[in-house]
C-alpha atoms as a PDB file:
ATOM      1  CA  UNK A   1     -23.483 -14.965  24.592  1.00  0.00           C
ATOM      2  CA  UNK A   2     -24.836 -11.684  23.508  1.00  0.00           C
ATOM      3  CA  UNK A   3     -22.135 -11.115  21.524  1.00  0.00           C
ATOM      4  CA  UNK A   4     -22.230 -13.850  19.944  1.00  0.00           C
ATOM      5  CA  UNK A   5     -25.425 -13.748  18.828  1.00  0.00           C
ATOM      6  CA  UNK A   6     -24.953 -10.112  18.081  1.00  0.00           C
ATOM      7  CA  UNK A   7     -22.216 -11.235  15.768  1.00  0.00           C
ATOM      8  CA  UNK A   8     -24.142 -14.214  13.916  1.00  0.00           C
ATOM      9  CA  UNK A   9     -27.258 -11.674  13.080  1.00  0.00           C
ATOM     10  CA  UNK A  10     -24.383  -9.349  11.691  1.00  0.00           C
ATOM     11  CA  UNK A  11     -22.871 -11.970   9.551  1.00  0.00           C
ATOM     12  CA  UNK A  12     -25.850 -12.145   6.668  1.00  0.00           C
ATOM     13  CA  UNK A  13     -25.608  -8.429   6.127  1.00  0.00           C
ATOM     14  CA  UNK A  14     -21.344  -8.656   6.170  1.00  0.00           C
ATOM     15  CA  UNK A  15     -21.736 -11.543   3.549  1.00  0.00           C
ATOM     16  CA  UNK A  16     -24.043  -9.653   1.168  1.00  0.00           C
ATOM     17  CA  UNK A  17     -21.014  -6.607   1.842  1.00  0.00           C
ATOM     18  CA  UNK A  18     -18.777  -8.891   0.910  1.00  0.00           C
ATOM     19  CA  UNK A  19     -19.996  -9.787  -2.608  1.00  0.00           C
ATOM     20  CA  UNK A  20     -20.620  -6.916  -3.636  1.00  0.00           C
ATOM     21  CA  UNK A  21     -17.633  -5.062  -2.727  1.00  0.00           C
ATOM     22  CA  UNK A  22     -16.118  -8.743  -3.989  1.00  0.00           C
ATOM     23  CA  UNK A  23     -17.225  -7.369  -7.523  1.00  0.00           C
ATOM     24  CA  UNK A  24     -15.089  -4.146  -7.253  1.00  0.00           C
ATOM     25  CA  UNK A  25     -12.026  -5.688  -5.519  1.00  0.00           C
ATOM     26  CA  UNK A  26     -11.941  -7.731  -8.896  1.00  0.00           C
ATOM     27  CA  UNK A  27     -11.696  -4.950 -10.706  1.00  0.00           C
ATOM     28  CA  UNK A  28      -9.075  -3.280  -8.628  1.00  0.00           C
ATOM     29  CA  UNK A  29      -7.362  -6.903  -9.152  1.00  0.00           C
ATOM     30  CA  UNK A  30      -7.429  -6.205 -12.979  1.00  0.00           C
ATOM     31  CA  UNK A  31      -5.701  -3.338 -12.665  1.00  0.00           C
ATOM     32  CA  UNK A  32      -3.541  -4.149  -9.807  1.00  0.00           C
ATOM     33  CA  UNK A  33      -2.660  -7.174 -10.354  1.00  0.00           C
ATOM     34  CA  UNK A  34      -2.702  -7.972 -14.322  1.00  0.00           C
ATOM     35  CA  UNK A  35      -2.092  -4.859 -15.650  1.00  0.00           C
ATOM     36  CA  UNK A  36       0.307  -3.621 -12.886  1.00  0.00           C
ATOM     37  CA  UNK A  37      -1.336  -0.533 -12.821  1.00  0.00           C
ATOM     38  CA  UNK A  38      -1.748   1.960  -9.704  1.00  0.00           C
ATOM     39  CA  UNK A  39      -5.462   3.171 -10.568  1.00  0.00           C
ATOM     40  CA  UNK A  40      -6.791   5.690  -7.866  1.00  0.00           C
ATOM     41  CA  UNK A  41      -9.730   6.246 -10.316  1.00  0.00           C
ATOM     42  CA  UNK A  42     -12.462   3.650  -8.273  1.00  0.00           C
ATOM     43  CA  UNK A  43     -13.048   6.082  -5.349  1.00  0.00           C
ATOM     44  CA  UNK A  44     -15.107   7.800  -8.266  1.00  0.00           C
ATOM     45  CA  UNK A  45     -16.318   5.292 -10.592  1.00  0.00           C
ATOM     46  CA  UNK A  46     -17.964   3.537  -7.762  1.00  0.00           C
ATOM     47  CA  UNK A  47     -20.369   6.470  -6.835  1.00  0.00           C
ATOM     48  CA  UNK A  48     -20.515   7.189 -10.459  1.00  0.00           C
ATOM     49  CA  UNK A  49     -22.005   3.755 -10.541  1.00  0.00           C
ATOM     50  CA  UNK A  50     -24.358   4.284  -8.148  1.00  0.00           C
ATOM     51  CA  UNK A  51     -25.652   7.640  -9.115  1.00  0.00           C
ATOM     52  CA  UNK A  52     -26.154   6.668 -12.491  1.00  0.00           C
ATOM     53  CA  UNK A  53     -28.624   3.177 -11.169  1.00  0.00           C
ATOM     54  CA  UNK A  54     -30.285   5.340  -8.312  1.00  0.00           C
ATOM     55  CA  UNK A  55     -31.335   8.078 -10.888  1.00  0.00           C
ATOM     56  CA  UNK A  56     -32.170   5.912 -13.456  1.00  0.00           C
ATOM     57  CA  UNK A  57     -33.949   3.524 -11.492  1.00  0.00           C
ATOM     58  CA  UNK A  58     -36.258   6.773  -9.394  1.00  0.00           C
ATOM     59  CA  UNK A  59     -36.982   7.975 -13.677  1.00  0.00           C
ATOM     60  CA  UNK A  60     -38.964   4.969 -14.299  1.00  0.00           C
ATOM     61  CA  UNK A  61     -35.691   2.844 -16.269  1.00  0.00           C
ATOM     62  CA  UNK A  62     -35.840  -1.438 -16.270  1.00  0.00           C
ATOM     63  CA  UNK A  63     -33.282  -2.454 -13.364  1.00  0.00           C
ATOM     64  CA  UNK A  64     -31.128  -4.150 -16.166  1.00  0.00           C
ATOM     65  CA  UNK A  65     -30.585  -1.335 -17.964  1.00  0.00           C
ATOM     66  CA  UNK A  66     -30.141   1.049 -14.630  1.00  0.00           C
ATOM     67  CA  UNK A  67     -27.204  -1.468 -14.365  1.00  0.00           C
ATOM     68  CA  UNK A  68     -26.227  -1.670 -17.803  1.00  0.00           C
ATOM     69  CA  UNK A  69     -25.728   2.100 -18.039  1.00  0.00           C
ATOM     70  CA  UNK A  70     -24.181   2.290 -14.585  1.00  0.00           C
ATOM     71  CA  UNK A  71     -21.583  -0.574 -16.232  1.00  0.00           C
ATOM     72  CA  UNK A  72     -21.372   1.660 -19.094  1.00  0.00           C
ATOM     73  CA  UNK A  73     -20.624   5.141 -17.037  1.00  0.00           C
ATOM     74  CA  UNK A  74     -17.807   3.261 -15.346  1.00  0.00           C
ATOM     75  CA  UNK A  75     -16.100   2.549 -18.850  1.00  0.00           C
ATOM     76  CA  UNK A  76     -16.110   5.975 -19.775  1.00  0.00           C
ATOM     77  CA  UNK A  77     -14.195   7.013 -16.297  1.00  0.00           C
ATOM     78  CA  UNK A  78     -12.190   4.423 -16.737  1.00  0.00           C
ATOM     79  CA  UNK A  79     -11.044   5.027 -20.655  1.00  0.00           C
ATOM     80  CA  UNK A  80     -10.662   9.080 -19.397  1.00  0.00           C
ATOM     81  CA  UNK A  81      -7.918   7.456 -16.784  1.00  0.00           C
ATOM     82  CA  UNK A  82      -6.529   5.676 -19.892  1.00  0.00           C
ATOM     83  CA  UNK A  83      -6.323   8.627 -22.307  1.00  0.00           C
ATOM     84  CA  UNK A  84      -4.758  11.125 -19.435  1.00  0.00           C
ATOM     85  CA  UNK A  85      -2.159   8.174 -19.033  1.00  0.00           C
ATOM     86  CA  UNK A  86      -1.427   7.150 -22.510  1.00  0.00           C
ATOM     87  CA  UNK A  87      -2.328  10.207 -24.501  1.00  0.00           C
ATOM     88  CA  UNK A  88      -1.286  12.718 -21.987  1.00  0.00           C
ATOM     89  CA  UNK A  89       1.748  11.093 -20.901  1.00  0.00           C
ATOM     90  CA  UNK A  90       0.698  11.168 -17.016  1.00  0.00           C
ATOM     91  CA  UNK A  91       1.389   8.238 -14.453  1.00  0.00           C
ATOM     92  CA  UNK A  92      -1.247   5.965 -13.891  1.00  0.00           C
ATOM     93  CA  UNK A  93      -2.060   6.828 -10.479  1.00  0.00           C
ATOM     94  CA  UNK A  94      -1.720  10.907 -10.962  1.00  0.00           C
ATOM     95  CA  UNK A  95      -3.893   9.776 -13.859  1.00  0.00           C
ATOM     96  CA  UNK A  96      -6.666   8.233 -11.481  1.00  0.00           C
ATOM     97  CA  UNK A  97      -6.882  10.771  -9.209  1.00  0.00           C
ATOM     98  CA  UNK A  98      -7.350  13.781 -11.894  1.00  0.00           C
ATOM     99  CA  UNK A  99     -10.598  11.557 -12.811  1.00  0.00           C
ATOM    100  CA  UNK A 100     -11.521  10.816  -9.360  1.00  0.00           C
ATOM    101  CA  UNK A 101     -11.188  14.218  -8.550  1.00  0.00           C
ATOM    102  CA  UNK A 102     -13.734  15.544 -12.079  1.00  0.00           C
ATOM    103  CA  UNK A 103     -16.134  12.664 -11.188  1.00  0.00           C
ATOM    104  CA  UNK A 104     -16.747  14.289  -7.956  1.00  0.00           C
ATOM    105  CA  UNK A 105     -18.902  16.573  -9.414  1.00  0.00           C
ATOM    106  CA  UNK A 106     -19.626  15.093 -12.139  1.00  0.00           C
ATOM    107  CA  UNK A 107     -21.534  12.547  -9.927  1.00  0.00           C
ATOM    108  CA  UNK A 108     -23.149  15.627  -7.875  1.00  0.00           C
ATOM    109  CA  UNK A 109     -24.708  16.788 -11.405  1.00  0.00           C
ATOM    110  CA  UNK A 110     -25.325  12.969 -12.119  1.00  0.00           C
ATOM    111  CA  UNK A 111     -27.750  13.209  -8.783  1.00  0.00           C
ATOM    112  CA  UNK A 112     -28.971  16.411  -9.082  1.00  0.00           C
ATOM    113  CA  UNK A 113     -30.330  16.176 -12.886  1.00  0.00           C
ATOM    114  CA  UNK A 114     -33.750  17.456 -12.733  1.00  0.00           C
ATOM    115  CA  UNK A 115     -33.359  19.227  -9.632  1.00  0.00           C
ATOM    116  CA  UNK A 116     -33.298  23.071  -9.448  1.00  0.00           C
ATOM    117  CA  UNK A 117     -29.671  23.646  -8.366  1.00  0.00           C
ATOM    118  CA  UNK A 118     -28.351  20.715 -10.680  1.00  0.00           C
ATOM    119  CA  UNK A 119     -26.095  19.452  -8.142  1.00  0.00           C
ATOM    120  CA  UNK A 120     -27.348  16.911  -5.494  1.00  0.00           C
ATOM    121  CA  UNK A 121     -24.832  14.992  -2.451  1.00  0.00           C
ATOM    122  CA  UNK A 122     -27.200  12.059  -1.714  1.00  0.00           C
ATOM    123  CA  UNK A 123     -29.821  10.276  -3.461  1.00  0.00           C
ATOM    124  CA  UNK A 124     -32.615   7.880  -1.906  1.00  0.00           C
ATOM    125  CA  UNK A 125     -34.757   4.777  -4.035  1.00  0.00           C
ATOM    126  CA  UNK A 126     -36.808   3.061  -1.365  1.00  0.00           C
ATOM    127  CA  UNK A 127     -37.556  -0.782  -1.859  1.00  0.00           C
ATOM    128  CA  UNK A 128     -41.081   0.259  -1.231  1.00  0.00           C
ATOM    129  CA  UNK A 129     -41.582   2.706  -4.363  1.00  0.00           C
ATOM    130  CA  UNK A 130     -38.950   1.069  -6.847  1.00  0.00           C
ATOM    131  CA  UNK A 131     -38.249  -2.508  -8.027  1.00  0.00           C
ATOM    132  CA  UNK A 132     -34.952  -2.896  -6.944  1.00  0.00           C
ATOM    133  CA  UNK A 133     -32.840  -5.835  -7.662  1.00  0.00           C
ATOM    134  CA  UNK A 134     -31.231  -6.184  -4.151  1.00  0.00           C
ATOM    135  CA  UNK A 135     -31.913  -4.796  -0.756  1.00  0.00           C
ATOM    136  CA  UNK A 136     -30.533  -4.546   2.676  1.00  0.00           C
ATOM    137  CA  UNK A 137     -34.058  -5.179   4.128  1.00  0.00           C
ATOM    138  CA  UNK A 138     -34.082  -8.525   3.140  1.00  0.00           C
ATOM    139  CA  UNK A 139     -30.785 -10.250   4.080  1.00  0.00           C
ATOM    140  CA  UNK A 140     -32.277 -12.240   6.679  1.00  0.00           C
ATOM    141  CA  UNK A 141     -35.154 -14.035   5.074  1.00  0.00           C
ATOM    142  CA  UNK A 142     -35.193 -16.869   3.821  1.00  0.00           C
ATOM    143  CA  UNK A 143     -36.752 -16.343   0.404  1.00  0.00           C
ATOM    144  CA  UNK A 144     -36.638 -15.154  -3.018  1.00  0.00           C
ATOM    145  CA  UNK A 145     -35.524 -11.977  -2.233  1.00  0.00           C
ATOM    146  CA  UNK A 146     -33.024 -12.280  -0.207  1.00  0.00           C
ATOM    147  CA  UNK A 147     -30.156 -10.710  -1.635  1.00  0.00           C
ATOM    148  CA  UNK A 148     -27.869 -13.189  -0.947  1.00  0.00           C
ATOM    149  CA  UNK A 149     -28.239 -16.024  -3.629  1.00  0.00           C
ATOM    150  CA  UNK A 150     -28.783 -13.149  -6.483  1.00  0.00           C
ATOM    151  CA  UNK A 151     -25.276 -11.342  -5.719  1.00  0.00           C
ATOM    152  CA  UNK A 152     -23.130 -14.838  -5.410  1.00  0.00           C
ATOM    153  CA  UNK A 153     -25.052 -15.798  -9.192  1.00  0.00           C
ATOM    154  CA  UNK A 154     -24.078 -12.589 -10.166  1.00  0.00           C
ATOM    155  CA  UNK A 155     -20.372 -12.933  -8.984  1.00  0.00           C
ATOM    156  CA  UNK A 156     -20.254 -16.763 -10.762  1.00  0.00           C
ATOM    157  CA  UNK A 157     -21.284 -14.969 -14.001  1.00  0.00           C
ATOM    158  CA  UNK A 158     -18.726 -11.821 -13.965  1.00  0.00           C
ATOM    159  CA  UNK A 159     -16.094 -14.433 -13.091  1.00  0.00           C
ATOM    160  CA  UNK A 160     -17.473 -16.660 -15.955  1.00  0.00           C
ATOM    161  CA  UNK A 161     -17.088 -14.359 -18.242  1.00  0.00           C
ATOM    162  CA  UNK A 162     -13.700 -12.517 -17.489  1.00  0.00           C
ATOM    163  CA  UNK A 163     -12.011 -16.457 -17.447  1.00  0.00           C
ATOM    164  CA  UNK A 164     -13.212 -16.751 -20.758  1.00  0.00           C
ATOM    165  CA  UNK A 165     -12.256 -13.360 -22.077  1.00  0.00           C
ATOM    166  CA  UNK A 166      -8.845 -13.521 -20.762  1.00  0.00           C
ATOM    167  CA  UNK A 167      -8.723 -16.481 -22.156  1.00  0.00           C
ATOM    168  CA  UNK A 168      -9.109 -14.734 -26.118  1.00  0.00           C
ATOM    169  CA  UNK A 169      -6.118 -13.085 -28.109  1.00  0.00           C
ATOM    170  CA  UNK A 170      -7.102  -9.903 -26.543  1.00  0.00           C
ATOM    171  CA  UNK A 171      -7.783 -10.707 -22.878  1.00  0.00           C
ATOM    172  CA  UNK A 172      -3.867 -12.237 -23.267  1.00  0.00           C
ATOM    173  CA  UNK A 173      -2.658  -8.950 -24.745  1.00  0.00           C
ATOM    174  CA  UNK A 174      -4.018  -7.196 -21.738  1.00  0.00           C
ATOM    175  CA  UNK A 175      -2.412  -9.905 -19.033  1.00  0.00           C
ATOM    176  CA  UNK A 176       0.933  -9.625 -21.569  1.00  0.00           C
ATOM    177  CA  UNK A 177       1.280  -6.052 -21.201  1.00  0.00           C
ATOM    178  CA  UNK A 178       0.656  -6.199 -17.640  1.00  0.00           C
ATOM    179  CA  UNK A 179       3.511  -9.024 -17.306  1.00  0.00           C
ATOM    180  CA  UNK A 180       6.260  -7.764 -19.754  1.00  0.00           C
ATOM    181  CA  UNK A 181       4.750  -4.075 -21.478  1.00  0.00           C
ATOM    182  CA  UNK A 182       8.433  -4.247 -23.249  1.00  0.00           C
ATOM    183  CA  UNK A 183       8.284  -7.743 -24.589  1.00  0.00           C
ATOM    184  CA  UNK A 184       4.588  -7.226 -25.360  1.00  0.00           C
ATOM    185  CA  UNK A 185       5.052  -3.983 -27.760  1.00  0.00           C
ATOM    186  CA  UNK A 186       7.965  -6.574 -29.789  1.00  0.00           C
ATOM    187  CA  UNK A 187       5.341  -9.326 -30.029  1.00  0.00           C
ATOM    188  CA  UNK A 188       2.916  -6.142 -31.963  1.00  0.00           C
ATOM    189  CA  UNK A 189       0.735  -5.726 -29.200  1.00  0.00           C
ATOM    190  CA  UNK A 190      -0.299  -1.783 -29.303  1.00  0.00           C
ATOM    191  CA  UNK A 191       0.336  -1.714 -25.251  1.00  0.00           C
ATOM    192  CA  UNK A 192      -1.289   1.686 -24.880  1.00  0.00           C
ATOM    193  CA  UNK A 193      -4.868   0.389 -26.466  1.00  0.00           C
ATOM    194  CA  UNK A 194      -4.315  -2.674 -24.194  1.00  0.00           C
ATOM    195  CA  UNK A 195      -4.043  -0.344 -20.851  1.00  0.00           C
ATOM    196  CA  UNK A 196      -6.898   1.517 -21.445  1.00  0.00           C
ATOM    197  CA  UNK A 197      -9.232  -1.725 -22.169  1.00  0.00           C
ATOM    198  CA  UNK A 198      -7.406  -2.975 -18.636  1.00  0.00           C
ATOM    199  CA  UNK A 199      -8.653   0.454 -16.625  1.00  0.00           C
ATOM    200  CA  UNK A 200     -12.166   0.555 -18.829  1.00  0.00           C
ATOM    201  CA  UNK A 201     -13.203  -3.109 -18.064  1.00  0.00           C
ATOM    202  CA  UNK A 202     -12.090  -2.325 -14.162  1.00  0.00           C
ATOM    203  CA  UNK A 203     -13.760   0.749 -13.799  1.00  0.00           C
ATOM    204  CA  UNK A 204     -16.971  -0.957 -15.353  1.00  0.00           C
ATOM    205  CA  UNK A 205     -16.985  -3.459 -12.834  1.00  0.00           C
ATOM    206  CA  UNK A 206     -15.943  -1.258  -9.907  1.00  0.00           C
ATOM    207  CA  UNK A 207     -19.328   1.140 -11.083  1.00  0.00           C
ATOM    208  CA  UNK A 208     -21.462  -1.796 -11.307  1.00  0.00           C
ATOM    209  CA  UNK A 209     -20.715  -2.566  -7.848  1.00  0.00           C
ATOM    210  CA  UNK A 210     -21.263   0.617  -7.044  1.00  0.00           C
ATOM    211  CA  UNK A 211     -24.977   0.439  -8.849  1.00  0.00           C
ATOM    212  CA  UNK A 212     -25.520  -2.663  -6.413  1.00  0.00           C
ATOM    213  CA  UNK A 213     -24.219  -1.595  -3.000  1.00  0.00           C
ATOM    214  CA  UNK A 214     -26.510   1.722  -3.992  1.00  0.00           C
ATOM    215  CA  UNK A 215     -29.582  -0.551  -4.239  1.00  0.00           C
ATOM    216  CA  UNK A 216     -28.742  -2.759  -1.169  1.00  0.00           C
ATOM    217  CA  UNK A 217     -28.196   0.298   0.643  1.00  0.00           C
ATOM    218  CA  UNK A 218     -31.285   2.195  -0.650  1.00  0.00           C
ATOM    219  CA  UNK A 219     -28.993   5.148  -1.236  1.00  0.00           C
ATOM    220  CA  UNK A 220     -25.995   6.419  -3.264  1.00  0.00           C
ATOM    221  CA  UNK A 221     -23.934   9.184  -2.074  1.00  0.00           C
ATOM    222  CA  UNK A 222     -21.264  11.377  -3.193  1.00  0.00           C
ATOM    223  CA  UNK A 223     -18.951  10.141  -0.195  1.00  0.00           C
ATOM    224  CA  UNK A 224     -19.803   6.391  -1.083  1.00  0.00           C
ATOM    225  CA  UNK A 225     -16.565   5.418  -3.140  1.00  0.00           C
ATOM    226  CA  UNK A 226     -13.979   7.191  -0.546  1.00  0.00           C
ATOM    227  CA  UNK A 227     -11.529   4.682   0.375  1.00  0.00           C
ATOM    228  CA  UNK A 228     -12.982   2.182  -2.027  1.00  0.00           C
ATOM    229  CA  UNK A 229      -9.262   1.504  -3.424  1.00  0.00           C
ATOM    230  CA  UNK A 230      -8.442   0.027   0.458  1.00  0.00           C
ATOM    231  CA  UNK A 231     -10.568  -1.755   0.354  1.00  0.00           C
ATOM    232  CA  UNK A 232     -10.293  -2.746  -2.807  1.00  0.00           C
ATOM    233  CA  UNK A 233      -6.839  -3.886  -2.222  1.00  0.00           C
ATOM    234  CA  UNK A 234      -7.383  -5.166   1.220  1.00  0.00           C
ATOM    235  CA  UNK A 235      -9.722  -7.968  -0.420  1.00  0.00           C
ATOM    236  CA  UNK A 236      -7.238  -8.619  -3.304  1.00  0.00           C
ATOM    237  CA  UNK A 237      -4.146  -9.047  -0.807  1.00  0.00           C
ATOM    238  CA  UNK A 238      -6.506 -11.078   1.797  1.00  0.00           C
ATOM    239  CA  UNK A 239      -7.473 -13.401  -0.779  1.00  0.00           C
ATOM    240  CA  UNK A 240      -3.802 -13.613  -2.060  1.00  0.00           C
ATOM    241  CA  UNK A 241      -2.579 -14.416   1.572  1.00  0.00           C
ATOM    242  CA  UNK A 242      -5.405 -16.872   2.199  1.00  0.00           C
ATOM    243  CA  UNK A 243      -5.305 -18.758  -0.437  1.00  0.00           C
ATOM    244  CA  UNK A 244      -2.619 -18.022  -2.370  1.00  0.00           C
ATOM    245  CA  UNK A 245      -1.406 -21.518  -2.206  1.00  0.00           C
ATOM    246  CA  UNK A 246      -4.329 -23.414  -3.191  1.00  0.00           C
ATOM    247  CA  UNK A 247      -6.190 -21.454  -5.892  1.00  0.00           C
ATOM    248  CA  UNK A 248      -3.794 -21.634  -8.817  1.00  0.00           C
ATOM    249  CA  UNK A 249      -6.857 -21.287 -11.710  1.00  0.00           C
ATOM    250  CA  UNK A 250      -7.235 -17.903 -12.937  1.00  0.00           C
ATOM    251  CA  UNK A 251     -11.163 -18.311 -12.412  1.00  0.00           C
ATOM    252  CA  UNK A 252      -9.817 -18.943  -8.519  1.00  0.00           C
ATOM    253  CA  UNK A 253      -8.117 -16.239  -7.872  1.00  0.00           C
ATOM    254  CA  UNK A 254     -10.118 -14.063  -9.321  1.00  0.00           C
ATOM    255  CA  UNK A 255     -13.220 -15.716  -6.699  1.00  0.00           C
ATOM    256  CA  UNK A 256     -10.322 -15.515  -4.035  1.00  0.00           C
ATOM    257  CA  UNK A 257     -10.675 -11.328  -4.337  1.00  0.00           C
ATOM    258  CA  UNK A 258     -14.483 -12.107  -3.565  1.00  0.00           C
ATOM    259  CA  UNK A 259     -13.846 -14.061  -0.240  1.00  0.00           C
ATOM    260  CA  UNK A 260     -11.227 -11.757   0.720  1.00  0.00           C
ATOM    261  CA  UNK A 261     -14.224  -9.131   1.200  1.00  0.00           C
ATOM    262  CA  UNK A 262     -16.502 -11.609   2.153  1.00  0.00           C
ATOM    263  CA  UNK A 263     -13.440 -12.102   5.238  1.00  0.00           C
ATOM    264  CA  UNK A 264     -12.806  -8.313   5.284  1.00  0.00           C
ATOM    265  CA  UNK A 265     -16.729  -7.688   6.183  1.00  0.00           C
ATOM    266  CA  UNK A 266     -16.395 -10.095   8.524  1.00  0.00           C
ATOM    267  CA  UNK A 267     -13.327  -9.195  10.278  1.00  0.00           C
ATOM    268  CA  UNK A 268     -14.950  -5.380  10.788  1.00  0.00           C
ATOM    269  CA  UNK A 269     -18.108  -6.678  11.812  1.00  0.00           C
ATOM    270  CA  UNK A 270     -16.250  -9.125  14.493  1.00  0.00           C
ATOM    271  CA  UNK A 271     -14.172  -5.510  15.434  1.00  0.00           C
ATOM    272  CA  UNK A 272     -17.136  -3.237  15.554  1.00  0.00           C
ATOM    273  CA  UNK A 273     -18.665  -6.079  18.190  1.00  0.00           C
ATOM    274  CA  UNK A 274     -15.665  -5.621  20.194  1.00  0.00           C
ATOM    275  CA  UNK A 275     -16.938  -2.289  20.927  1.00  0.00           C
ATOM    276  CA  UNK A 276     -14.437  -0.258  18.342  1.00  0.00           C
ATOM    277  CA  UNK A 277     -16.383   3.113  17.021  1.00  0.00           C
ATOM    278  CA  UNK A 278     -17.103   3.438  13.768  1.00  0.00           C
ATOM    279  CA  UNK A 279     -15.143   6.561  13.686  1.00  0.00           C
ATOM    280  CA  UNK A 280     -12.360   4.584  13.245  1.00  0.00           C
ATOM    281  CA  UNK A 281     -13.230   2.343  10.297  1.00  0.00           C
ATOM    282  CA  UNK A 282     -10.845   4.005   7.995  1.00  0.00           C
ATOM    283  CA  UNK A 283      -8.188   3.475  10.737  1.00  0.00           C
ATOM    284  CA  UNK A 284      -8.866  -0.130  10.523  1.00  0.00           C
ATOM    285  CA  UNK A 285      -9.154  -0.809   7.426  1.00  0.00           C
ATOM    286  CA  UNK A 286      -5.469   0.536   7.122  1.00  0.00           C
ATOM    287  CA  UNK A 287      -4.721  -1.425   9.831  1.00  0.00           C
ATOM    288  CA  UNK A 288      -5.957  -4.698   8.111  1.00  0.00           C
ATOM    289  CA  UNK A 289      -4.257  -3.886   4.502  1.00  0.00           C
ATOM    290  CA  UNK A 290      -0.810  -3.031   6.277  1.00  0.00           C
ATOM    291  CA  UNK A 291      -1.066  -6.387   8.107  1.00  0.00           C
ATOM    292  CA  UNK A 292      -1.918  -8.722   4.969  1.00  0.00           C
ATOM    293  CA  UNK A 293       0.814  -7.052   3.221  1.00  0.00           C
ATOM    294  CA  UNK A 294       2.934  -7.190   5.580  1.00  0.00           C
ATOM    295  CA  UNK A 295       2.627 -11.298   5.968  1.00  0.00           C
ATOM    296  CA  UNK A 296       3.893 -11.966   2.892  1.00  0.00           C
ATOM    297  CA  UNK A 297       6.926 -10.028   3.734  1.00  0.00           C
ATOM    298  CA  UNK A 298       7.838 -11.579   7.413  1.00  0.00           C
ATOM    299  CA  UNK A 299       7.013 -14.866   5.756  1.00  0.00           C
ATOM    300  CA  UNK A 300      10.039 -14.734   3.584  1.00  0.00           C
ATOM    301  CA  UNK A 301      11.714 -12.861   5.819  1.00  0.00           C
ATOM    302  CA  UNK A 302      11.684 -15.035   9.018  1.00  0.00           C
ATOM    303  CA  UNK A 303      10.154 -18.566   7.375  1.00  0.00           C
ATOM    304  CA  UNK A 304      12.471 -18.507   4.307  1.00  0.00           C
ATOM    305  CA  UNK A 305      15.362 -17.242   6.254  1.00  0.00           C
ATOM    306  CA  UNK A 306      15.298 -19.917   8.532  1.00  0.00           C
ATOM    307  CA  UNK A 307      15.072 -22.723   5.974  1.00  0.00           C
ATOM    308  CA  UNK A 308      17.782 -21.316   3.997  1.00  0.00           C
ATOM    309  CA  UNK A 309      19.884 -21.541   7.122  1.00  0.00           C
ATOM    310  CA  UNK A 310      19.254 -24.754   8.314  1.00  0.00           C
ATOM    311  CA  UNK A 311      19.956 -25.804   4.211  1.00  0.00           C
ATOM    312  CA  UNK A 312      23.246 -23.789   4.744  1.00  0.00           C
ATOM    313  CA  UNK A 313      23.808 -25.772   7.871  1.00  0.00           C
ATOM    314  CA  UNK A 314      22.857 -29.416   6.010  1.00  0.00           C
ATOM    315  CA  UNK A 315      25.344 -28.712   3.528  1.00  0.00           C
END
């Protein structure tokens, strides 16, 4: 019983996870899955993200545009992953870890401005001093400011608006090079401009999440965005394997990515209760993305190898 109820007082706070991590694991779908693009660069741009909102937000800046700037930052890390791949001729993933590797301390001088040394590792904003848009401390109320219904509006509107700008003549340039980068460059598409939109627009996303999960959290932290990309990808293959089937809309799959974290929070939270340290988070998460991907896989293997046979048989 206690663990029960241990788990259901868990589950607000591994929803509210969820959604906002939903917001980056969209991004990571952009690249990942439209673009076809290995980008290593969100372990950065997240905690760029979130450095850039936190030390806004503690200088006295409007919570929009904390979050606009923090949306803004992430382009920029994202276009510098574009230009090292394009311009410099360097593979999309050596690419992304190059900038994940500069934004390291980039984001320590991004937390430190104003301080002596320049350089900071972790960065408080307390509910209590700052208006903050969402926050941890809140989750289970039922009120206004619960967290909660602001993050799932905010999720409807990002998803709102990337349906409808995939939908325009450059949005399907992006998914064309992403689909056939050979048969896009004979149509006239300029497939190099195209990937660096693709990893700007997902590194914008992945640092607004960031910006939130710094403000739920009441921190950010250098360390934040470290294994982002597995998780990232463990919500973009959950939501594939889950509902895969059903959600054929763009607008749906792109909301599957969402409840694929929502599930992924949930799935750690329902581990942790088991009595599993949190030492070995990283191990599970591993764990979990090698076993989603994996389903796929012994699902065509065993499923559709047994229905060909039996057809085989038939005839």
């Amino acid at each position: 019983m206690d663990f029960l109820i241990g788990l259901l007082n868990a589950m607000p706070g591994a929803v509210a996870q969820g959604l906002i991590w939903g917001i980056m694991a969209i991004g990571v779908y952009i690249t990942y899955k439209i673009l076809d693009v290995a980008d290593l660069t969100v372990d950065g741009s997240l905690c760029t993200g979130g450095a850039v909102c936190v030390i806004l937000t503690i200088n006295g800046t409007p919570v929009w545009v904390a979050f606009l700037m923090a949306f803004i930052a992430g382009l920029l890390a994202g276009m510098l992953t574009g230009i090292f791949h394009t311009k410099f001729g360097i593979p999309a993933i050596l690419a992304g870890i190059l900038t994940q590797l500069a934004l390291y301390s980039i984001n320590l001088h991004i937390m430190g401005w104003g301080t002596d040394n320049g350089s900071k590792s972790n960065l408080p904003v307390s509910v209590d001093k700052y208006k903050l848009l969402v926050s941890a401390r809140y989750v289970r109320e039922i009120s206004l400011r619960n967290p909660l219904l602001l993050l799932a509006i905010f999720l409807v509107v990002i998803i709102a608006i990337l349906y409808w700008f995939f939908g325009t003549e450059l949005g399907a340039s992006l998914r064309a090079t992403g689909a056939n980068g050979n048969m896009a460059r004979a149509q006239g598409i300029n497939t190099n401009t195209t990937k660096v939109l693709g990893l700007m627009l997902s590194n914008g996303l992945v640092a607004l999440s960031g910006a939130l999960l710094a403000e739920y959290q009441g921190f950010s932290d250098v360390n934040m965005g470290r294994g982002a990309i597995v998780i990232g990808l463990a919500a973009v293959i959950i939501g594939e394997v889950v509902f895969g089937k059903i959600f054929r809309n763009f607008s749906l799959k792109l909301l599957s990515c969402a409840i694929g974290a929502v599930i992924y929070y949930i799935v750690i939270q329902f581990v942790l209760r088991l009595g599993l340290s949190t030492d070995d988070l990283k191990l599970l998460s591993a764990l979990v993305v090698a076993m989603f991907l994996a389903v796929p896989y012994w699902k065509n293997k065993y499923v559709g190898g047994k229905r060909k046979k039996g057809g085989n048989e038939n005839a």
